[in-house]
C-alpha atoms as a PDB file:
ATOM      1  CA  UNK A   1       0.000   0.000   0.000  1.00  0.00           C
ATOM      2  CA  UNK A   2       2.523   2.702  -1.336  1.00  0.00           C
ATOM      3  CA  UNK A   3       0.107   4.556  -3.160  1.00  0.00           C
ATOM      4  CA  UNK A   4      -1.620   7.207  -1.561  1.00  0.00           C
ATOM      5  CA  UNK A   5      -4.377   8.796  -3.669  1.00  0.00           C
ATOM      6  CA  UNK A   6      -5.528  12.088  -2.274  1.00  0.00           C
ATOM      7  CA  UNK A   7      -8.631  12.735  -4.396  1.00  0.00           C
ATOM      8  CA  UNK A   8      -9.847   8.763  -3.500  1.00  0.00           C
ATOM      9  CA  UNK A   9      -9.265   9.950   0.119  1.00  0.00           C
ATOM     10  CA  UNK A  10     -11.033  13.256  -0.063  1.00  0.00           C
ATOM     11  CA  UNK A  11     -13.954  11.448  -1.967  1.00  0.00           C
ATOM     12  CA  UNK A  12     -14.631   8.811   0.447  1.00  0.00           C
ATOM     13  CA  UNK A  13     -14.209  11.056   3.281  1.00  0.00           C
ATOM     14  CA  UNK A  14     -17.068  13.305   1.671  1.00  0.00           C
ATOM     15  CA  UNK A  15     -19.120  10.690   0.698  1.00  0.00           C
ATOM     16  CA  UNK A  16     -18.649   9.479   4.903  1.00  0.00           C
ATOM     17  CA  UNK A  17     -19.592  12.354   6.307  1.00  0.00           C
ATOM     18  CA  UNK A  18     -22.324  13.047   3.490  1.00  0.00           C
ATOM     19  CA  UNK A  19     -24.284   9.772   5.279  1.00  0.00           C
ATOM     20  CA  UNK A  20     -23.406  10.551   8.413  1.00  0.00           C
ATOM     21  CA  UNK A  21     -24.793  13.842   8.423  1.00  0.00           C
ATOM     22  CA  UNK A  22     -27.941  12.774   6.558  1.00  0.00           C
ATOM     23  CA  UNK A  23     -28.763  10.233   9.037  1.00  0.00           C
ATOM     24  CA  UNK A  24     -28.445  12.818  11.941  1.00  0.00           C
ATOM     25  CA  UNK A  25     -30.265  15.360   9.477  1.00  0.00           C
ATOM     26  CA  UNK A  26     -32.976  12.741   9.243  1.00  0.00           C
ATOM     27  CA  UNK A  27     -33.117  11.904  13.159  1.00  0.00           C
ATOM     28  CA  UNK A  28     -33.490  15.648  14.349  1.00  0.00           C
ATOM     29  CA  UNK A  29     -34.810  16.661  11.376  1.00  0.00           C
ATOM     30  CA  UNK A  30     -32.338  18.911  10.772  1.00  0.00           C
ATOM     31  CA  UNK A  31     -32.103  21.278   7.816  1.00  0.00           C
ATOM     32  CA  UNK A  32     -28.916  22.113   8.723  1.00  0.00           C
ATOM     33  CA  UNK A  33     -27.487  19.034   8.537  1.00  0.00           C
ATOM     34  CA  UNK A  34     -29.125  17.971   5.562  1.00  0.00           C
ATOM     35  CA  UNK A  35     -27.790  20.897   3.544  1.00  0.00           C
ATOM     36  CA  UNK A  36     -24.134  19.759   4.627  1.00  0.00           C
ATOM     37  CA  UNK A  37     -25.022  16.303   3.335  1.00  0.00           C
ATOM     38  CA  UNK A  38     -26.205  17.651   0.059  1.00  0.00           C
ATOM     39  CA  UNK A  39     -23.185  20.126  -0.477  1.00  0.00           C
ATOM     40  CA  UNK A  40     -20.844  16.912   0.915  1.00  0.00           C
ATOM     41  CA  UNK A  41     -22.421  15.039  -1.233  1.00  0.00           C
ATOM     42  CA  UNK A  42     -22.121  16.675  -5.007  1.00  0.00           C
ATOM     43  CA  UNK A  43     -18.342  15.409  -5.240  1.00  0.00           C
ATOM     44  CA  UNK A  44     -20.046  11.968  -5.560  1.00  0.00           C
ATOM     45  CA  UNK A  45     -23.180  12.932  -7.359  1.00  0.00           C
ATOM     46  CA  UNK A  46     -20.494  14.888  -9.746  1.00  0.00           C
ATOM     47  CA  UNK A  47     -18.496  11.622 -10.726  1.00  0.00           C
ATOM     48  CA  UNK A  48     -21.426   9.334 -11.363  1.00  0.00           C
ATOM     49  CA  UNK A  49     -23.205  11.390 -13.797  1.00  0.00           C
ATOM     50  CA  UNK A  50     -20.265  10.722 -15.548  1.00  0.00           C
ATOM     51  CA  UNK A  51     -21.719   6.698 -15.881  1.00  0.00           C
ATOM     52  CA  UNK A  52     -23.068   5.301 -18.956  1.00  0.00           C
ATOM     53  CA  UNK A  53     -25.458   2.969 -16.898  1.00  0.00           C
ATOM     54  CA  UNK A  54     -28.181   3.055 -14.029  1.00  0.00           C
ATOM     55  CA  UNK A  55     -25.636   4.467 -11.971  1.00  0.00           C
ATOM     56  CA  UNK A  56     -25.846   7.830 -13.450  1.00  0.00           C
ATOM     57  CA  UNK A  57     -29.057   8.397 -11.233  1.00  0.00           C
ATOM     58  CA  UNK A  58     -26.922   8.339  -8.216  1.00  0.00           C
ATOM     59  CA  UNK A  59     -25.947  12.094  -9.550  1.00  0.00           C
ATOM     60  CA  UNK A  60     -29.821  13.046  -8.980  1.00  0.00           C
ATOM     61  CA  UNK A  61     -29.160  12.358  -5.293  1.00  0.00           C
ATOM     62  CA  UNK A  62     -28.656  16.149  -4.148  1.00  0.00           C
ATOM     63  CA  UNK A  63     -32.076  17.571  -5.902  1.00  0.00           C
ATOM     64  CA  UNK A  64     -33.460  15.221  -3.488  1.00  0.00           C
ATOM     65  CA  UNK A  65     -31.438  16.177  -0.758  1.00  0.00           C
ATOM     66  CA  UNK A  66     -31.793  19.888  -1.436  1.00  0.00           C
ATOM     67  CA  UNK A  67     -35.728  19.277  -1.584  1.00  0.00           C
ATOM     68  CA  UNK A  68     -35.587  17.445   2.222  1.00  0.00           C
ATOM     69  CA  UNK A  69     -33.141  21.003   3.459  1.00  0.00           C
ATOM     70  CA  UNK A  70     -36.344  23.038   2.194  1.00  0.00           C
ATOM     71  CA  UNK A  71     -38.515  21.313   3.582  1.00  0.00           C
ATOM     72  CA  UNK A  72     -36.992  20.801   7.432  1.00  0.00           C
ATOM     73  CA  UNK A  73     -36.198  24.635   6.638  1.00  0.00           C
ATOM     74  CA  UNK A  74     -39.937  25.837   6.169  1.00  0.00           C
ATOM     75  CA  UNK A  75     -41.056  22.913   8.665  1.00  0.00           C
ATOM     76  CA  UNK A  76     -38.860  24.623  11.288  1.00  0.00           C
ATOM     77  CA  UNK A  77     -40.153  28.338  10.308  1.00  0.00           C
ATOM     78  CA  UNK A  78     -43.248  26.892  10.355  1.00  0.00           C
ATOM     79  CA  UNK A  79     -43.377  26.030  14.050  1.00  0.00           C
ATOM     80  CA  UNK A  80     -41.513  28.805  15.333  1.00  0.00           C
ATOM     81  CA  UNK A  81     -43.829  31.322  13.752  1.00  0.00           C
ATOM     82  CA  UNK A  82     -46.600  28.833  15.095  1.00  0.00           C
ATOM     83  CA  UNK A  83     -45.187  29.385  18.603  1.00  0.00           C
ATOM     84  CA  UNK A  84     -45.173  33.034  18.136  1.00  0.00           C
ATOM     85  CA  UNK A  85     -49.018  33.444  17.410  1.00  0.00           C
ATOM     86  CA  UNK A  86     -50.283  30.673  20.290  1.00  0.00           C
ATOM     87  CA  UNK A  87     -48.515  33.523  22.768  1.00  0.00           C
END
């Protein structure tokens, strides 16, 4: 294991923390963490659109992504303006 490849390293390692922080996203519903996962994530979305086969849909991954941060985003603005009015 001479070779050391520092673009395979900084991939994986933002495709790692892209899944980790869209499970916590998910958990505390999060929009937050679910726009880190989608801006950690386009590295990986970026090299499979690149693919010739079914994999290419993999690069679709962040519209969905994005879609979830809106939607935690006006979920949370939601409730808080909620709060605001029950006062």
């Amino acid at each position: 294991m001479d070779d050391f490849n520092l673009i395979i390293f900084l991939w994986r390692t933002s495709f790692v923390i892209s899944i980790i922080t869209f499970i916590i996203g998910l958990l505390h519903r999060s929009w937050l963490f679910m726009l880190i996962s989608t801006v950690t994530f386009l590295p990986v979305a970026y090299y499979f659109l690149g693919a010739l086969n079914a994999w290419r849909l993999v690069g679709y991954i962040p519209i969905l992504l994005f879609s979830l941060t809106v939607l935690f985003w006006f979920l949370k603005k939601r409730n808080k303006s909620g709060e605001k009015i029950k006062r």
